[in-house]
C-alpha atoms as a PDB file:
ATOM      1  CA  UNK A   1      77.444 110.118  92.631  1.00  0.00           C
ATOM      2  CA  UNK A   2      75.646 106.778  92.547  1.00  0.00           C
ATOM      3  CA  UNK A   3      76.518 103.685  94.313  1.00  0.00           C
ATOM      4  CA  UNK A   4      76.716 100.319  92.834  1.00  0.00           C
ATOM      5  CA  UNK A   5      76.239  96.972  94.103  1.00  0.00           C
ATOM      6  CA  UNK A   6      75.014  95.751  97.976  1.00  0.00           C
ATOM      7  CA  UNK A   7      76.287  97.752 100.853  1.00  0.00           C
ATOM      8  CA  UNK A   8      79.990  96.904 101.316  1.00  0.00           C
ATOM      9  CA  UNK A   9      82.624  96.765  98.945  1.00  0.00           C
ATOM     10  CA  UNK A  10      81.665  98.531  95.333  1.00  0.00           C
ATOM     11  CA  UNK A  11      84.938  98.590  93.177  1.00  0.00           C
ATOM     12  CA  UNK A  12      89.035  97.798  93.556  1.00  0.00           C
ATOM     13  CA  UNK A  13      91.174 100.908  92.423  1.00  0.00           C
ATOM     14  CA  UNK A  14      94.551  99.374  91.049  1.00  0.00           C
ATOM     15  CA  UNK A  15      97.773 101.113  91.096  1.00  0.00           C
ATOM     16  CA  UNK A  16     100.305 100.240  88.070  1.00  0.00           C
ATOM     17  CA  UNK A  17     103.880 101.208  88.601  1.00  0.00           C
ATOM     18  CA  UNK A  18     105.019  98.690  91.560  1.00  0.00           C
ATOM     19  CA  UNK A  19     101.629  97.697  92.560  1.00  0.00           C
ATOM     20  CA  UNK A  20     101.004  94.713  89.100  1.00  0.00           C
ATOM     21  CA  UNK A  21     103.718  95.496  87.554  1.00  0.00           C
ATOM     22  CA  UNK A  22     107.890  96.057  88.349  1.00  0.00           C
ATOM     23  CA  UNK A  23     107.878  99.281  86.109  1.00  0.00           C
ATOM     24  CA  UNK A  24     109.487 101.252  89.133  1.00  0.00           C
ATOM     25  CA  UNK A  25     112.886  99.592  88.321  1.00  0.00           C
ATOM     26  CA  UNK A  26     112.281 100.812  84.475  1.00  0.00           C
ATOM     27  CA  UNK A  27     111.815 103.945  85.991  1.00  0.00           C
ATOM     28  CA  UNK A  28     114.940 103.792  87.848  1.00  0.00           C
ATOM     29  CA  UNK A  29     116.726 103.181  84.511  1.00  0.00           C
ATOM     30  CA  UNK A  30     115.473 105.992  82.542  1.00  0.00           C
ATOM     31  CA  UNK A  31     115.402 108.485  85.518  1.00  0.00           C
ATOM     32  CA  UNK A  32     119.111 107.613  85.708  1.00  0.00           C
ATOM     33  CA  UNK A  33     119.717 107.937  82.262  1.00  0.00           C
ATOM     34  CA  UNK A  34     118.238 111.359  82.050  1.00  0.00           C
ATOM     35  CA  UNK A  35     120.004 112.643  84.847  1.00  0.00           C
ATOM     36  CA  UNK A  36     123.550 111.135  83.192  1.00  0.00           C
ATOM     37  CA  UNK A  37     122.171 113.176  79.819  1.00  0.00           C
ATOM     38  CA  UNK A  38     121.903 116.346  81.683  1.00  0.00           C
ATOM     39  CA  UNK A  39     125.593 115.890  82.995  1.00  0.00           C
ATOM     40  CA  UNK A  40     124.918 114.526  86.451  1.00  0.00           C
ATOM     41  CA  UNK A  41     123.762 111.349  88.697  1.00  0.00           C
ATOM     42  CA  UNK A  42     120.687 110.672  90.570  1.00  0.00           C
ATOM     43  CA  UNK A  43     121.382 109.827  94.247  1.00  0.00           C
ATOM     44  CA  UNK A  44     119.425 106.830  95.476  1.00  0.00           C
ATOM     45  CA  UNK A  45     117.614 108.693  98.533  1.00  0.00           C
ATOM     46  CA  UNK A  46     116.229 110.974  95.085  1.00  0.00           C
ATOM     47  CA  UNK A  47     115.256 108.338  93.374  1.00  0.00           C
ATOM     48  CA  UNK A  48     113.441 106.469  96.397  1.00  0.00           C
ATOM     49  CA  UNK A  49     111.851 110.078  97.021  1.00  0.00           C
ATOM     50  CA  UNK A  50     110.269 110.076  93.547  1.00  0.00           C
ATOM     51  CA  UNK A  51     108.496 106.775  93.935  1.00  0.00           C
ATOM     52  CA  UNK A  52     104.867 107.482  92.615  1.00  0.00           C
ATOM     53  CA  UNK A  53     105.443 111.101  91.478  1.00  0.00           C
ATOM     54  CA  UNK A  54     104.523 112.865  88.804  1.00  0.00           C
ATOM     55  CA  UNK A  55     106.068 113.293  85.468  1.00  0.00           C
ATOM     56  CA  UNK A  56     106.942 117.540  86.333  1.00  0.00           C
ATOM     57  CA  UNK A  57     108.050 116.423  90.129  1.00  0.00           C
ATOM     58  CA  UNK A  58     110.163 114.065  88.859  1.00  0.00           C
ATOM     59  CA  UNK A  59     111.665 116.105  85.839  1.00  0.00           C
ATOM     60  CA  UNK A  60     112.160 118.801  88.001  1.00  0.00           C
ATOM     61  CA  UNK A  61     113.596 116.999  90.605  1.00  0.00           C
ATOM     62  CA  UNK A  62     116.544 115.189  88.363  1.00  0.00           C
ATOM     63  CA  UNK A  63     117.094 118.811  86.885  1.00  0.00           C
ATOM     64  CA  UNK A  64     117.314 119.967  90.205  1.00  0.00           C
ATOM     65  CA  UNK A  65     119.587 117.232  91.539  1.00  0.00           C
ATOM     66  CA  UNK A  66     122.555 117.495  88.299  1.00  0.00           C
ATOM     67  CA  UNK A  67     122.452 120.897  88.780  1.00  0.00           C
ATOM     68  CA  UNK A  68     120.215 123.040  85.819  1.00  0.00           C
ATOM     69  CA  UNK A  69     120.962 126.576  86.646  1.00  0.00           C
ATOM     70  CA  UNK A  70     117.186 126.965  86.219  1.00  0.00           C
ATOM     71  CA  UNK A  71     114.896 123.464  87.170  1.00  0.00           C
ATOM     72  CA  UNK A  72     111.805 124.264  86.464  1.00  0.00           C
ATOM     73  CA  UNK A  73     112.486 126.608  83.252  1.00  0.00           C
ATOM     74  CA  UNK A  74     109.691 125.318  81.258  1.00  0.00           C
ATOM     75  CA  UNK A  75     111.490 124.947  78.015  1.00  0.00           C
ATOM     76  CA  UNK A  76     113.782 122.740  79.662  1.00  0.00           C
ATOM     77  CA  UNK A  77     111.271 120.894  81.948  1.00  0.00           C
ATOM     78  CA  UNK A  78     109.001 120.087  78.935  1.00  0.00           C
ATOM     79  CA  UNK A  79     112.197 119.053  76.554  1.00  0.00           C
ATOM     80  CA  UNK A  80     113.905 116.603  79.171  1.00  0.00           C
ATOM     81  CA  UNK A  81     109.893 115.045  80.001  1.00  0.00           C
ATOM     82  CA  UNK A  82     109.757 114.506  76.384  1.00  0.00           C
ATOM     83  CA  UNK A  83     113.391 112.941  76.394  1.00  0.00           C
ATOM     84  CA  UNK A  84     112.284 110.715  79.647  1.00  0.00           C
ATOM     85  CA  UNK A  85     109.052 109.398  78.011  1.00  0.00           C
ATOM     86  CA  UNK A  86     110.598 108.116  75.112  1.00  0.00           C
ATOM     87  CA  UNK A  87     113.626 106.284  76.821  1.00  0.00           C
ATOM     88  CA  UNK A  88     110.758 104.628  79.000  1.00  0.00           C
ATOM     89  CA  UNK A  89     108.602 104.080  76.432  1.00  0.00           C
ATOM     90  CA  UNK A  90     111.632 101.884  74.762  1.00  0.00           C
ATOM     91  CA  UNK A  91     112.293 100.426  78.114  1.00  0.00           C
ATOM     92  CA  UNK A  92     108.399  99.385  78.804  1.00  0.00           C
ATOM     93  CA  UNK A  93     107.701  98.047  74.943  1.00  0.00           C
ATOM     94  CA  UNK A  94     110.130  95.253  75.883  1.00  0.00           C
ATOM     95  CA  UNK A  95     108.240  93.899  78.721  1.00  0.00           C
ATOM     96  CA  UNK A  96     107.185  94.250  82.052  1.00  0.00           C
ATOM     97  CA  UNK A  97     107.652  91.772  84.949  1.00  0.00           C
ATOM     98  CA  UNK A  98     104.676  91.140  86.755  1.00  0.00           C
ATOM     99  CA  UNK A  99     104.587  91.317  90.880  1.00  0.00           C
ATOM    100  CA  UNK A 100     103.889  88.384  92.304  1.00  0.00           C
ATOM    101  CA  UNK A 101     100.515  87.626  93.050  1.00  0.00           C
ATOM    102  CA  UNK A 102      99.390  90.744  90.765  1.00  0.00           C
ATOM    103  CA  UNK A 103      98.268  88.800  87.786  1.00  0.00           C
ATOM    104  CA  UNK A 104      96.314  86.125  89.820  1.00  0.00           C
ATOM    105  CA  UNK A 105      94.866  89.117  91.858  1.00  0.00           C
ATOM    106  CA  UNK A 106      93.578  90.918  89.291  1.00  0.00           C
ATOM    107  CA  UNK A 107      91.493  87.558  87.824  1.00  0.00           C
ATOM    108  CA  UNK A 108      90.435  87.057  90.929  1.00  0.00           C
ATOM    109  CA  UNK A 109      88.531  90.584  91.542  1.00  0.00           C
ATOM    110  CA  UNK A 110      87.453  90.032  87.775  1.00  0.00           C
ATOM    111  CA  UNK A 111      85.734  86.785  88.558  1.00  0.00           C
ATOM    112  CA  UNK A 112      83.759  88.357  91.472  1.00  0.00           C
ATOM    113  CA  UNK A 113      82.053  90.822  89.257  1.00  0.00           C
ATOM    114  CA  UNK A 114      83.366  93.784  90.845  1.00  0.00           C
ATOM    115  CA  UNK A 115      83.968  97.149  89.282  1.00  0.00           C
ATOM    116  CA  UNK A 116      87.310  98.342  88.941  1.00  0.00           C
ATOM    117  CA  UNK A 117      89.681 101.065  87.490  1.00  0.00           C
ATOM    118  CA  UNK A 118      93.442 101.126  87.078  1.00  0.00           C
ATOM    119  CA  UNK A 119      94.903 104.664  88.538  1.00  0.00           C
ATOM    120  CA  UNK A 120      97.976 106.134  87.641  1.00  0.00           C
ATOM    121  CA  UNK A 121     100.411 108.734  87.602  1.00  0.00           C
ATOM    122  CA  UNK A 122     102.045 107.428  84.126  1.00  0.00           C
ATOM    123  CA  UNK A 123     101.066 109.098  81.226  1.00  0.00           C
ATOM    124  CA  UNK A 124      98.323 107.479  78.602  1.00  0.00           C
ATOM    125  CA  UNK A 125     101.001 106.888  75.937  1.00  0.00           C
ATOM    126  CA  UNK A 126     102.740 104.392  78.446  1.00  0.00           C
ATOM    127  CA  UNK A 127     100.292 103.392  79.928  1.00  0.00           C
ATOM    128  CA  UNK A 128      98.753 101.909  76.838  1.00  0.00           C
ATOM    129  CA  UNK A 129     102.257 100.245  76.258  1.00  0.00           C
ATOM    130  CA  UNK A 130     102.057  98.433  80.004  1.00  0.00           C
ATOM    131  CA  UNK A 131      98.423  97.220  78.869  1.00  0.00           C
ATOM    132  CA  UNK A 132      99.723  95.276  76.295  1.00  0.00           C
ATOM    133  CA  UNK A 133     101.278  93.272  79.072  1.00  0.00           C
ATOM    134  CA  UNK A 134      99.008  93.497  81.975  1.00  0.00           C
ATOM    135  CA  UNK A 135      95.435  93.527  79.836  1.00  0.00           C
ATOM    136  CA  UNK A 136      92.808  95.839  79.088  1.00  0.00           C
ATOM    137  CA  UNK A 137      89.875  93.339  79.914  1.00  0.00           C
ATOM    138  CA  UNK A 138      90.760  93.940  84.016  1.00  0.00           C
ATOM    139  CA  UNK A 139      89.586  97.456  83.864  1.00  0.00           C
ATOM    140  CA  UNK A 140      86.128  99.028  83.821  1.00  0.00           C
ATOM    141  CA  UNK A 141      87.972 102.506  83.406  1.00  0.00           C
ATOM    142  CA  UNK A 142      91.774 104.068  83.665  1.00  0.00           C
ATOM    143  CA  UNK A 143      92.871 107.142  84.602  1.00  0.00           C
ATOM    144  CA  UNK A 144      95.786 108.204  83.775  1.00  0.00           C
ATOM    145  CA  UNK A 145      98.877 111.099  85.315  1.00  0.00           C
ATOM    146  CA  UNK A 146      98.239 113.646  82.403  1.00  0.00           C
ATOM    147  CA  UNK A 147      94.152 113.097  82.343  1.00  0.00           C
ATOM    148  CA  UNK A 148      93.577 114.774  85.964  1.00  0.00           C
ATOM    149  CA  UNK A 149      94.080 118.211  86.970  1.00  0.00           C
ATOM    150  CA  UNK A 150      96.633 117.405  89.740  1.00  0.00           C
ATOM    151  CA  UNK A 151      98.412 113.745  90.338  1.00  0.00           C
ATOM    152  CA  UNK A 152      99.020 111.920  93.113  1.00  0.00           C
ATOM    153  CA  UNK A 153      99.394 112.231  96.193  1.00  0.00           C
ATOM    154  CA  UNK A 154      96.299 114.601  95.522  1.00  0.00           C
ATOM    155  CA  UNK A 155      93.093 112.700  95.763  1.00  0.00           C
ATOM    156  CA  UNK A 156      92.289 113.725  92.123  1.00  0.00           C
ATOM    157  CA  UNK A 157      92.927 110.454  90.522  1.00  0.00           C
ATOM    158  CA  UNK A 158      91.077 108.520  92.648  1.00  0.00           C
ATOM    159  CA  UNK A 159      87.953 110.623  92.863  1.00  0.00           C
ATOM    160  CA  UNK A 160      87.943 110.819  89.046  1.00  0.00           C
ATOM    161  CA  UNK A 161      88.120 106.972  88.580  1.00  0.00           C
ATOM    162  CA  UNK A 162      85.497 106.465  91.413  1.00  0.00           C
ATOM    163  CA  UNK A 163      83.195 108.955  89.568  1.00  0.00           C
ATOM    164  CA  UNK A 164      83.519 107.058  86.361  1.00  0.00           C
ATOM    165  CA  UNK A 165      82.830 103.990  87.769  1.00  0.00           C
ATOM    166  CA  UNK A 166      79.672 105.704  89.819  1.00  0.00           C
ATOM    167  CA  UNK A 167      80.869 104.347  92.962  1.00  0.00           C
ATOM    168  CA  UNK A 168      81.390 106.306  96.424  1.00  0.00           C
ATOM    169  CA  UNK A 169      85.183 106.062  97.253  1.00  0.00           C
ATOM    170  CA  UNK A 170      84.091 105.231 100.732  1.00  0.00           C
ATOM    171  CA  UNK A 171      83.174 101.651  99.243  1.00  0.00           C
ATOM    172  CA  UNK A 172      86.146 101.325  97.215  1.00  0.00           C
ATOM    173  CA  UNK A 173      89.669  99.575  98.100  1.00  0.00           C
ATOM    174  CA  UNK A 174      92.463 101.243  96.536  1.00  0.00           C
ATOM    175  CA  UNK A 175      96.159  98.563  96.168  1.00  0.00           C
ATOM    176  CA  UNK A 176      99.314 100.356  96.080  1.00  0.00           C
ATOM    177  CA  UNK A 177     102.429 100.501  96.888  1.00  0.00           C
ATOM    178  CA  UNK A 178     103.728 104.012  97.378  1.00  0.00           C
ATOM    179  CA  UNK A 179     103.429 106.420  99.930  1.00  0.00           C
ATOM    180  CA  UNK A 180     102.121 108.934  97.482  1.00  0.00           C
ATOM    181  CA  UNK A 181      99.804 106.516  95.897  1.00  0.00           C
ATOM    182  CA  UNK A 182      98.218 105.991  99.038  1.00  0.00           C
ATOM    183  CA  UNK A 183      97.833 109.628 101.000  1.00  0.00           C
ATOM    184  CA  UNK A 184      96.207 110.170  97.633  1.00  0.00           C
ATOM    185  CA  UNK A 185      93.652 106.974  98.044  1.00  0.00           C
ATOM    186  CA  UNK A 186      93.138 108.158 101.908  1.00  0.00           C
ATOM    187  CA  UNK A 187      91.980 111.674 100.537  1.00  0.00           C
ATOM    188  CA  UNK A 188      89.927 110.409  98.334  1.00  0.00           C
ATOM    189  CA  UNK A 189      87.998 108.875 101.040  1.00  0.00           C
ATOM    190  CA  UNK A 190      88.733 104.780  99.680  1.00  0.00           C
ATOM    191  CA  UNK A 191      90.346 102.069 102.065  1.00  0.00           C
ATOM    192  CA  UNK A 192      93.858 101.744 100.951  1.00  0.00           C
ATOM    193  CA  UNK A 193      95.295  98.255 101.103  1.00  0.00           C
ATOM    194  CA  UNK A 194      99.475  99.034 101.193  1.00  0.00           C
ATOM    195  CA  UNK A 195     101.850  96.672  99.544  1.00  0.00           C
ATOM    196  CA  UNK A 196     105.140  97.825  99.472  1.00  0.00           C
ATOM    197  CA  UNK A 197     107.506  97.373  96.773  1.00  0.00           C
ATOM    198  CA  UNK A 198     110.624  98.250  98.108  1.00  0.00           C
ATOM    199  CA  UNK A 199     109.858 101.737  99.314  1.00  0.00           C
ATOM    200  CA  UNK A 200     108.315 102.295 102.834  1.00  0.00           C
ATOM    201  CA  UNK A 201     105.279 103.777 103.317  1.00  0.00           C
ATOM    202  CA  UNK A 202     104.073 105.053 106.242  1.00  0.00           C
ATOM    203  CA  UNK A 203     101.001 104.156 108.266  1.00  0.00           C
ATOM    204  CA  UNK A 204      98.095 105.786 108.138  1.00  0.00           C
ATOM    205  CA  UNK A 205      94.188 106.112 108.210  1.00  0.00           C
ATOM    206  CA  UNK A 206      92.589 103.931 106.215  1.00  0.00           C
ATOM    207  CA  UNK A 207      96.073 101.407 105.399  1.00  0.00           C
ATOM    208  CA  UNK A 208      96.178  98.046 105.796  1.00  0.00           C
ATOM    209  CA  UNK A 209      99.607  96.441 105.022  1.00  0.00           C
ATOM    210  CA  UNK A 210     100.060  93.286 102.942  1.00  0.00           C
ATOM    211  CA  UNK A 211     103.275  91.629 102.429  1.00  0.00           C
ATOM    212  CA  UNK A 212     102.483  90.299  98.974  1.00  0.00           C
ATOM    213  CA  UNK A 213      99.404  89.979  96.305  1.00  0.00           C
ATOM    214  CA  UNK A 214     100.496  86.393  96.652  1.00  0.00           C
ATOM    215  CA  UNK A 215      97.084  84.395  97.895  1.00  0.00           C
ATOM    216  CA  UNK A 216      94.824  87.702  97.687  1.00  0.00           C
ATOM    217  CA  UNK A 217      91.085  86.816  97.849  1.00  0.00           C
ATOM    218  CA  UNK A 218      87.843  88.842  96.970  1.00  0.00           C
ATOM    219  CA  UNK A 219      87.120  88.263 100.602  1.00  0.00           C
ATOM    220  CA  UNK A 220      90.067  89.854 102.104  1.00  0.00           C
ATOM    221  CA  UNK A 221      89.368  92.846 100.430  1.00  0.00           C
ATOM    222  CA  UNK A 222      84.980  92.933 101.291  1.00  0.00           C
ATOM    223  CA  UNK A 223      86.461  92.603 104.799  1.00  0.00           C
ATOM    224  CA  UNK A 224      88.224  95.734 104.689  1.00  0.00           C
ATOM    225  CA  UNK A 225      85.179  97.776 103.999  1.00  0.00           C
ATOM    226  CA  UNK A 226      83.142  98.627 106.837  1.00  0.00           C
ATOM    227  CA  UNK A 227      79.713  97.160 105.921  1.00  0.00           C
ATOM    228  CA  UNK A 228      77.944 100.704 106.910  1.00  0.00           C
ATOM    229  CA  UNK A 229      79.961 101.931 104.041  1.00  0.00           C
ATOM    230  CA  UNK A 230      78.006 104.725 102.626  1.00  0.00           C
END
């Protein structure tokens, strides 16, 4: 892999779901909704659990929770992911709220000139959908939950949207907000600036903690990447 740019910080790796935009509380809705289709309820400690998983975990999981006699039958995991995409699809086609500080964020990384890619566990089909909200023009690249061999909190996602931009992770800071967002940016190798959205998230190598994107500058970010950065 190539590096870009002067020693120091190379590229921003932005989370979507919590991180720019309040999709998590979609999520909440639909997850809910699935589980009350399958005959049951999703218990809050679940739901906090599934912050930042995968589409399978999180199928599996609600199957599990209501009580399938068999969770992770694949006929039945593939039909209620299916069922779950298209309720959130609905859900995320009639807006998203931003986070605050995400949108100015964003414009401000843009200005600088720096590379960056928008990493995700959600699937290309909504993730397309939350672009029409949060913009296409902010991203060099995306990677999206079902365009990586294994999702987050694996390092996958992040190594694939570092390799696309042709940037080391090691000069990259990743922004999230989950816990399994950011083991996965830690593996990866990238500096992991941690906002929280609700759900804690443990600290860590490589985690810095941020209240809000509220008042983020280019410069607090270059600060958080060692300058022998290789």
């Amino acid at each position: 892999m190539t590096s870009s740019g002067p020693v120091g910080l190379s590229a921003v790796l932005w989370d979507m779901d919590g991180t720019l935009v309040d999709s998590e509380s979609l999520w909440s809705i639909s997850m809910a909704e699935l589980a009350a289709h399958l005959g049951g309820e999703l218990s809050a400690p679940t739901r906090e659990a599934l912050t930042g998983s995968s589409l399978r975990r999180t199928v599996v999981t609600v199957r599990r929770e209501v009580g399938c006699a068999d969770p992770e039958d694949a006929d039945g995991v593939a039909r209620d992911g299916r069922w779950l995409l298209d309720r959130t699809f609905t859900l995320f086609a009639a807006g998203l709220p931003w986070r605050p500080g995400a949108r100015e964020a964003l414009r401000e990384v843009r200005a600088a000139g720096l590379r960056t890619a928008l990493v995700t566990s959600t699937y290309r089909e909504l993730t397309e959908v939350a672009l029409d909200t949060i913009g296409r023009d902010f991203f060099d690249v995306t990677v999206c939950g079902d365009e990586v061999a294994a999702t987050k909190p694996d390092p996958a996602p992040y190594l694939r949207a570092a390799e696309l931009l042709g940037v080391e992770p090691s000069r990259c800071v990743a922004v999230e907000d989950s816990a399994a967002g950011s083991a996965s940016a830690a593996a990866a190798g990238a500096t992991v600036l941690v906002v929280p959205a609700g759900v804690e998230v443990p600290p860590g190598e490589r985690r810095t903690f941020r209240d809000t994107l509220e008042g983020l500058r280019v410069d607090d970010l270059r600060t958080l990447v060692s300058p022998r950065a290789a």
